[in-house]
PDB file of N, CA and C in Angstrom:
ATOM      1  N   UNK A   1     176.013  86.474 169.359  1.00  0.00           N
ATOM      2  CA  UNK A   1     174.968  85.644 169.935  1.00  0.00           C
ATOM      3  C   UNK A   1     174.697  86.137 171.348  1.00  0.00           C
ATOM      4  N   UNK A   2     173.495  86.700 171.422  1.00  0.00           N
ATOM      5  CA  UNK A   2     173.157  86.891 172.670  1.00  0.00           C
ATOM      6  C   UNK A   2     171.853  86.755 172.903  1.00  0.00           C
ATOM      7  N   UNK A   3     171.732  85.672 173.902  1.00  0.00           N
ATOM      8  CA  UNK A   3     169.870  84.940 174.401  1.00  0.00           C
ATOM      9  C   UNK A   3     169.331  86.036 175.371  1.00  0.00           C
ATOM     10  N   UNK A   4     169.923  87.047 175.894  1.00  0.00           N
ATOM     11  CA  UNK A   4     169.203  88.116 176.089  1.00  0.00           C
ATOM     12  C   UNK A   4     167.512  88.435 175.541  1.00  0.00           C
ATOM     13  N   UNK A   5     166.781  87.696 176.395  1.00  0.00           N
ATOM     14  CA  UNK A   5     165.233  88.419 175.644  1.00  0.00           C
ATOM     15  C   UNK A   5     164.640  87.560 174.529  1.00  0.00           C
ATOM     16  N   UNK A   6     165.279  86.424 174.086  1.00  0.00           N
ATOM     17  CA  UNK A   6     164.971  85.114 173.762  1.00  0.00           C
ATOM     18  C   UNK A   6     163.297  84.719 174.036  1.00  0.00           C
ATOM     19  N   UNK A   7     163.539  84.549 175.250  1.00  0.00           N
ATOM     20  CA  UNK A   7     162.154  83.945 175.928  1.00  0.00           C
ATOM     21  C   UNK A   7     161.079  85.062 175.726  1.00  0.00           C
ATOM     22  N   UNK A   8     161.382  86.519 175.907  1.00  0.00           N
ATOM     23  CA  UNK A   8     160.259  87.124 175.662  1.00  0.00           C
ATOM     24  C   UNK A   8     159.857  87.013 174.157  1.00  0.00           C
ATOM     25  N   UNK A   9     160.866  87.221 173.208  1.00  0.00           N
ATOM     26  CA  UNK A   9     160.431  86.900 172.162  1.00  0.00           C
ATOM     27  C   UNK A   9     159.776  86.015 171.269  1.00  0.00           C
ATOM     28  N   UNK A  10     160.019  84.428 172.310  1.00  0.00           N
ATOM     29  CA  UNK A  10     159.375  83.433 171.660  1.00  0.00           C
ATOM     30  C   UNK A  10     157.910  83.553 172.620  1.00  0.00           C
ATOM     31  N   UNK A  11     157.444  83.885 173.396  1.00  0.00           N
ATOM     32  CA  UNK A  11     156.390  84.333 173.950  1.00  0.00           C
ATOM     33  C   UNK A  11     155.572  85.161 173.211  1.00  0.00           C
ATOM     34  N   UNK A  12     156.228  86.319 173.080  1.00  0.00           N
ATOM     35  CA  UNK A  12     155.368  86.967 171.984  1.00  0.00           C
ATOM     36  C   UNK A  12     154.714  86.853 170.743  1.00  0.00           C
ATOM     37  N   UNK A  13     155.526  85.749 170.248  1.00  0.00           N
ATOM     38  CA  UNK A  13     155.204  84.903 169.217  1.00  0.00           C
ATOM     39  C   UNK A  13     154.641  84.107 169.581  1.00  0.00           C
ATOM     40  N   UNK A  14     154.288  83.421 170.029  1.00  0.00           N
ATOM     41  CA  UNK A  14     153.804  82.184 171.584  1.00  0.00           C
ATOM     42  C   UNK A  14     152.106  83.064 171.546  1.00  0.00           C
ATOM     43  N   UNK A  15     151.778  84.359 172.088  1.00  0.00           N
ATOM     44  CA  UNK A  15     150.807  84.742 172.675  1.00  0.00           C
ATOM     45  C   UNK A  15     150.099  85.671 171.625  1.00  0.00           C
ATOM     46  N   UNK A  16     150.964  85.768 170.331  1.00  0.00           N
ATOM     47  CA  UNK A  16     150.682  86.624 169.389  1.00  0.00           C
ATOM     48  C   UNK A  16     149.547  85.213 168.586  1.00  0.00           C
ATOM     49  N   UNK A  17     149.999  84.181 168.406  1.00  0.00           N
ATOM     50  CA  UNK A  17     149.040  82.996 167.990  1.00  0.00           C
ATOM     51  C   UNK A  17     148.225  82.781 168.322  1.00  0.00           C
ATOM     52  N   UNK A  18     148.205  82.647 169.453  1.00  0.00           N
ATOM     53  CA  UNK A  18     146.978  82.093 170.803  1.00  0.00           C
ATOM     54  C   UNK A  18     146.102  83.210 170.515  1.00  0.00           C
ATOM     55  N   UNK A  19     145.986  84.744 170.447  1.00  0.00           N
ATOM     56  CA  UNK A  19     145.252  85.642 170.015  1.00  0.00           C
ATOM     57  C   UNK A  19     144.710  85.146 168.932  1.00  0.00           C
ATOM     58  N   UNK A  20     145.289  85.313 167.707  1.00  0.00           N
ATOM     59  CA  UNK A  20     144.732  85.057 166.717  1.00  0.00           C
ATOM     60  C   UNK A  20     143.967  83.802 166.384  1.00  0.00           C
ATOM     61  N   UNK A  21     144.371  82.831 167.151  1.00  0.00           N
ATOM     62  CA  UNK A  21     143.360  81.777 167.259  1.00  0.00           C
ATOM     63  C   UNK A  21     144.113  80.658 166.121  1.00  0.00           C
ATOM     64  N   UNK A  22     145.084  80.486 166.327  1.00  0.00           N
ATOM     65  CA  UNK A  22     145.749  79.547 165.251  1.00  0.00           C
ATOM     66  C   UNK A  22     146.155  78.530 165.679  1.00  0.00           C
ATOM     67  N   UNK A  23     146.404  77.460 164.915  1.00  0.00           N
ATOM     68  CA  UNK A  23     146.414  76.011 165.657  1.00  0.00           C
ATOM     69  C   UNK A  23     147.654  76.125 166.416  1.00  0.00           C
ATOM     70  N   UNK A  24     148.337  75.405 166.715  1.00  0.00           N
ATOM     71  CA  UNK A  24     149.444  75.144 167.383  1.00  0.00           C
ATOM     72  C   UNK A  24     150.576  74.672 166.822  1.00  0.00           C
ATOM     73  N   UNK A  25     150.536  73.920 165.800  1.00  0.00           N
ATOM     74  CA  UNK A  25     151.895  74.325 164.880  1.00  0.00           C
ATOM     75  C   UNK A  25     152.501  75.230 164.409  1.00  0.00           C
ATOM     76  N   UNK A  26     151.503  75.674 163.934  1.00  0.00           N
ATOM     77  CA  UNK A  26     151.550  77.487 163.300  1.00  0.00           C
ATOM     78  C   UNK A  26     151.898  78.468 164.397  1.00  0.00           C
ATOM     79  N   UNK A  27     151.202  78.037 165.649  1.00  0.00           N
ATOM     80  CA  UNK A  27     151.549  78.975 166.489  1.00  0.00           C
ATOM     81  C   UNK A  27     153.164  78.520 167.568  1.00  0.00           C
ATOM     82  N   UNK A  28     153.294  77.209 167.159  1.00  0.00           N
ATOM     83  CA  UNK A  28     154.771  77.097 167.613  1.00  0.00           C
ATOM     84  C   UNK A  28     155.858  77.363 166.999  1.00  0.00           C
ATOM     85  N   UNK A  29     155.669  77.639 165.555  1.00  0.00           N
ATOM     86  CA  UNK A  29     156.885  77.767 164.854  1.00  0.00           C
ATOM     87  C   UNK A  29     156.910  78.930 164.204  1.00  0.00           C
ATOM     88  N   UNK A  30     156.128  80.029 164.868  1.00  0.00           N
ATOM     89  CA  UNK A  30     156.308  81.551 164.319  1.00  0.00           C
ATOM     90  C   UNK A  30     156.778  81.509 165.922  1.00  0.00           C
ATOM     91  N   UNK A  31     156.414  81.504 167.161  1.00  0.00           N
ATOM     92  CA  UNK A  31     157.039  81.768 168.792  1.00  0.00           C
ATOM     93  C   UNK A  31     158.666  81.165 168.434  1.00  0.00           C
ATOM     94  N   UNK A  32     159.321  79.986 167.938  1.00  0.00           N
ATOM     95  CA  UNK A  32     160.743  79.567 167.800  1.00  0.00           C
ATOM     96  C   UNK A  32     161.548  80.424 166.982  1.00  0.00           C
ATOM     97  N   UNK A  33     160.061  80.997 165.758  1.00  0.00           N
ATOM     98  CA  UNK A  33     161.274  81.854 164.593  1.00  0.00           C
ATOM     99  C   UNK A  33     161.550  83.449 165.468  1.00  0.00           C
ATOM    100  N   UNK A  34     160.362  83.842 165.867  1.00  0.00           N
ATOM    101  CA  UNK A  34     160.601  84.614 167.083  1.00  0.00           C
ATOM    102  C   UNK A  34     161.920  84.574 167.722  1.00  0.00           C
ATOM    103  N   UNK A  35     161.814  83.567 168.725  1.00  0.00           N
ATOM    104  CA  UNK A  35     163.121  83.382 169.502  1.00  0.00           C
ATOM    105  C   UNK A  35     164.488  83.348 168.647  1.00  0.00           C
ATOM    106  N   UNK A  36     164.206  82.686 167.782  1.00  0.00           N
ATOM    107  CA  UNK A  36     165.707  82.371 166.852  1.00  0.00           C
ATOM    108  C   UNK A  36     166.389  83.608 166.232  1.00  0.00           C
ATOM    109  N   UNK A  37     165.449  84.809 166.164  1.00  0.00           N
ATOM    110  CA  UNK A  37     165.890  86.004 165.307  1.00  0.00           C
ATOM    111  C   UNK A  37     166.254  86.736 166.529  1.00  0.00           C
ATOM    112  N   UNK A  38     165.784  86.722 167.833  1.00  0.00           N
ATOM    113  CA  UNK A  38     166.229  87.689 168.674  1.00  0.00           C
ATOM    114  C   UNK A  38     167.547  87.434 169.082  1.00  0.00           C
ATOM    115  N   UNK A  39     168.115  85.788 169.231  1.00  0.00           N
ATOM    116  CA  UNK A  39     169.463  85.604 169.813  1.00  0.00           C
ATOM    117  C   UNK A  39     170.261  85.962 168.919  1.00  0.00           C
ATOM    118  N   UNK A  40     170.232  86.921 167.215  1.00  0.00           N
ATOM    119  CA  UNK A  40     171.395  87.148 166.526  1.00  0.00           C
ATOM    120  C   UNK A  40     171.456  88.669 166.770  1.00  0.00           C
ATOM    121  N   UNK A  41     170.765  89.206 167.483  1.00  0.00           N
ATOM    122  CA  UNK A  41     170.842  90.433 167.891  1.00  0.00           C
ATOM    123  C   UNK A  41     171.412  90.933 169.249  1.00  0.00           C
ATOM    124  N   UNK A  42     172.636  91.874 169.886  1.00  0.00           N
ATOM    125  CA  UNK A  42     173.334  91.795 170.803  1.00  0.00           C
ATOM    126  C   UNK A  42     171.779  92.774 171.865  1.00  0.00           C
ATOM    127  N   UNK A  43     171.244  92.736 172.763  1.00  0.00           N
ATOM    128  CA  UNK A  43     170.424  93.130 173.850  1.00  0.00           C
ATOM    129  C   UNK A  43     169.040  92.366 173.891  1.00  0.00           C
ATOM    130  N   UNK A  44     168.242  92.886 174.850  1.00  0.00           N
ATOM    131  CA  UNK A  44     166.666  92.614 174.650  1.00  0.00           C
ATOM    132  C   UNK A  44     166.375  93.151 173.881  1.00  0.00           C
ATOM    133  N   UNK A  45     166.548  94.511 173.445  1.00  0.00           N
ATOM    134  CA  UNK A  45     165.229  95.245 172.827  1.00  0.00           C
ATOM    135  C   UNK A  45     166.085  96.163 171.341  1.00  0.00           C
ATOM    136  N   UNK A  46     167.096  94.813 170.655  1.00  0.00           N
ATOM    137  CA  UNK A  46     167.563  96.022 169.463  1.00  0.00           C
ATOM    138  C   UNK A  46     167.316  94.900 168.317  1.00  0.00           C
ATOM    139  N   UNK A  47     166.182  93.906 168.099  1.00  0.00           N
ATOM    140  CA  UNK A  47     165.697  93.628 167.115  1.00  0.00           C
ATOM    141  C   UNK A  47     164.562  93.976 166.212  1.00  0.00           C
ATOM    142  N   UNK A  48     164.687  94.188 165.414  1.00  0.00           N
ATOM    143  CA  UNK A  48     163.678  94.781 165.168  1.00  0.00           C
ATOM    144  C   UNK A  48     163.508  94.063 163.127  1.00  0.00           C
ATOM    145  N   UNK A  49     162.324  93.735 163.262  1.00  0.00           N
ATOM    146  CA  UNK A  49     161.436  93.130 161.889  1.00  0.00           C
ATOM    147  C   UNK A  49     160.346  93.257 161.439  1.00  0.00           C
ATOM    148  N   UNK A  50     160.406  93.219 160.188  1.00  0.00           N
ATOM    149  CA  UNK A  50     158.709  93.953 159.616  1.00  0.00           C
ATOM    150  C   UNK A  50     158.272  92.942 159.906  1.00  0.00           C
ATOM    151  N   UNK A  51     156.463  93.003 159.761  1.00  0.00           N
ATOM    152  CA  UNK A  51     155.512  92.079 159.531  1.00  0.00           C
ATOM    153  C   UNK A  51     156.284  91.361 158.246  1.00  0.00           C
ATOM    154  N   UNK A  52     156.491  91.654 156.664  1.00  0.00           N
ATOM    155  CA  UNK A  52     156.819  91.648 156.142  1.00  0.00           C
ATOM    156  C   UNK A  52     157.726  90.553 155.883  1.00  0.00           C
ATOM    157  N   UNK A  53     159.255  91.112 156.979  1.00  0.00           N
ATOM    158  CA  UNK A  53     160.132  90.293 156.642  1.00  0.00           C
ATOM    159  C   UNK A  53     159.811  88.899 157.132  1.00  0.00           C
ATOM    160  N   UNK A  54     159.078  89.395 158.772  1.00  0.00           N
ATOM    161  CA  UNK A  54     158.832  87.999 159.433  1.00  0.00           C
ATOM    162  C   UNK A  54     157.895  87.181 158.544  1.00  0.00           C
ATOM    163  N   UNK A  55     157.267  87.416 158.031  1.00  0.00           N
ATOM    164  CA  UNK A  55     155.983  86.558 157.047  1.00  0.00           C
ATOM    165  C   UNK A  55     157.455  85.877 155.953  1.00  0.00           C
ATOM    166  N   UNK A  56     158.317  86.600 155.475  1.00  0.00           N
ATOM    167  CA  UNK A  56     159.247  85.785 154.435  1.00  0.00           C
ATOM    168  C   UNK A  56     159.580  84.927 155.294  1.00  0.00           C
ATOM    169  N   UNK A  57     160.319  85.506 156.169  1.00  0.00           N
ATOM    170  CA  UNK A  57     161.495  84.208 156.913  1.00  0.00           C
ATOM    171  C   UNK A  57     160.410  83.058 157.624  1.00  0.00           C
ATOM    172  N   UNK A  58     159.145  82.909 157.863  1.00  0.00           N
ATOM    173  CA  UNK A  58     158.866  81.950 158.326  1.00  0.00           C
ATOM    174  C   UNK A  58     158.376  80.837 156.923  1.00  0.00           C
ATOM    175  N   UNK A  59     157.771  81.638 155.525  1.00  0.00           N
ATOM    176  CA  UNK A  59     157.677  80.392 154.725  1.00  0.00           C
ATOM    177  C   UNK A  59     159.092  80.455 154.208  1.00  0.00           C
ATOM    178  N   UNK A  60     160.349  81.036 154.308  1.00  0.00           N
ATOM    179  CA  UNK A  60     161.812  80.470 153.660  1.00  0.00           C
ATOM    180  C   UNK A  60     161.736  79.391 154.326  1.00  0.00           C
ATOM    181  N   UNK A  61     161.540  79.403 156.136  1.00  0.00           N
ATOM    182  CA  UNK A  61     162.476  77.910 156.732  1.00  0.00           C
ATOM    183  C   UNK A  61     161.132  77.383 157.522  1.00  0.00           C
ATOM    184  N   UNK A  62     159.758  77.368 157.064  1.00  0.00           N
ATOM    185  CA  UNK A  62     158.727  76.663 157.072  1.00  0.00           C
ATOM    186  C   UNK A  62     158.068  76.066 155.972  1.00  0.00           C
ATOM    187  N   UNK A  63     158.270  76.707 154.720  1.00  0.00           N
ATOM    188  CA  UNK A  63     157.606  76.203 153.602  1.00  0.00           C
ATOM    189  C   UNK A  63     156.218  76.380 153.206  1.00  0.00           C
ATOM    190  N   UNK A  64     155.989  77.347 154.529  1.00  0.00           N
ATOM    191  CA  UNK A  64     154.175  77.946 154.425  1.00  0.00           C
ATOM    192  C   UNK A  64     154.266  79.205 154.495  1.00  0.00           C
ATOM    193  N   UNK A  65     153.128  79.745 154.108  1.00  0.00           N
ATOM    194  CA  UNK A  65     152.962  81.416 154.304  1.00  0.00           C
ATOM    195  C   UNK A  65     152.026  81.583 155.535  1.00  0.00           C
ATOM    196  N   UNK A  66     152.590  82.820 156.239  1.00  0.00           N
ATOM    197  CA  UNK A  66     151.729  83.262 157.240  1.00  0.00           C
ATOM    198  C   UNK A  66     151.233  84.621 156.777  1.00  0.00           C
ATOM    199  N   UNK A  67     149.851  84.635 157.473  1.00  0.00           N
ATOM    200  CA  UNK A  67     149.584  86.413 157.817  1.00  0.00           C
ATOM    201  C   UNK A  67     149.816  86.825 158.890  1.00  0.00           C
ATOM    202  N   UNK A  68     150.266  87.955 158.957  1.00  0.00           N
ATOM    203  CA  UNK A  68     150.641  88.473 160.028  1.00  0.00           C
ATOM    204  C   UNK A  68     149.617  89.646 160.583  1.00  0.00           C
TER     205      UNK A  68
END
């Protein structure tokens, strides 16, 4: 567990929404799944996820599908 880069990550997810123009649920809970996948990774910058996987893991523990 390391929150190393946490915040940028839920930002990016955070600002990756706001681009695309998506409501704010949608765009809060892809910025948290963001954050949540970066703290199981030890640095800032050694996570790394497809469009792909991230589109699974947000309808596994959202119950919706996103596009990415």
């Amino acid at each position: 567990v390391d929150p190393t880069g946490c915040g940028d990550a839920y930002r990016a997810g955070l600002l990756y929404g706001i681009q695309k123009g998506w409501d704010w649920e949608t765009t809060g809970r892809l910025a948290s799944l963001m954050g949540s996948l970066k703290i199981t990774n030890r640095g800032g910058q050694n996570h790394k996820y497809t469009r792909a996987e991230l589109a699974g893991l947000y309808e596994q523990h959202f119950g919706r599908s996103i596009k990415l």
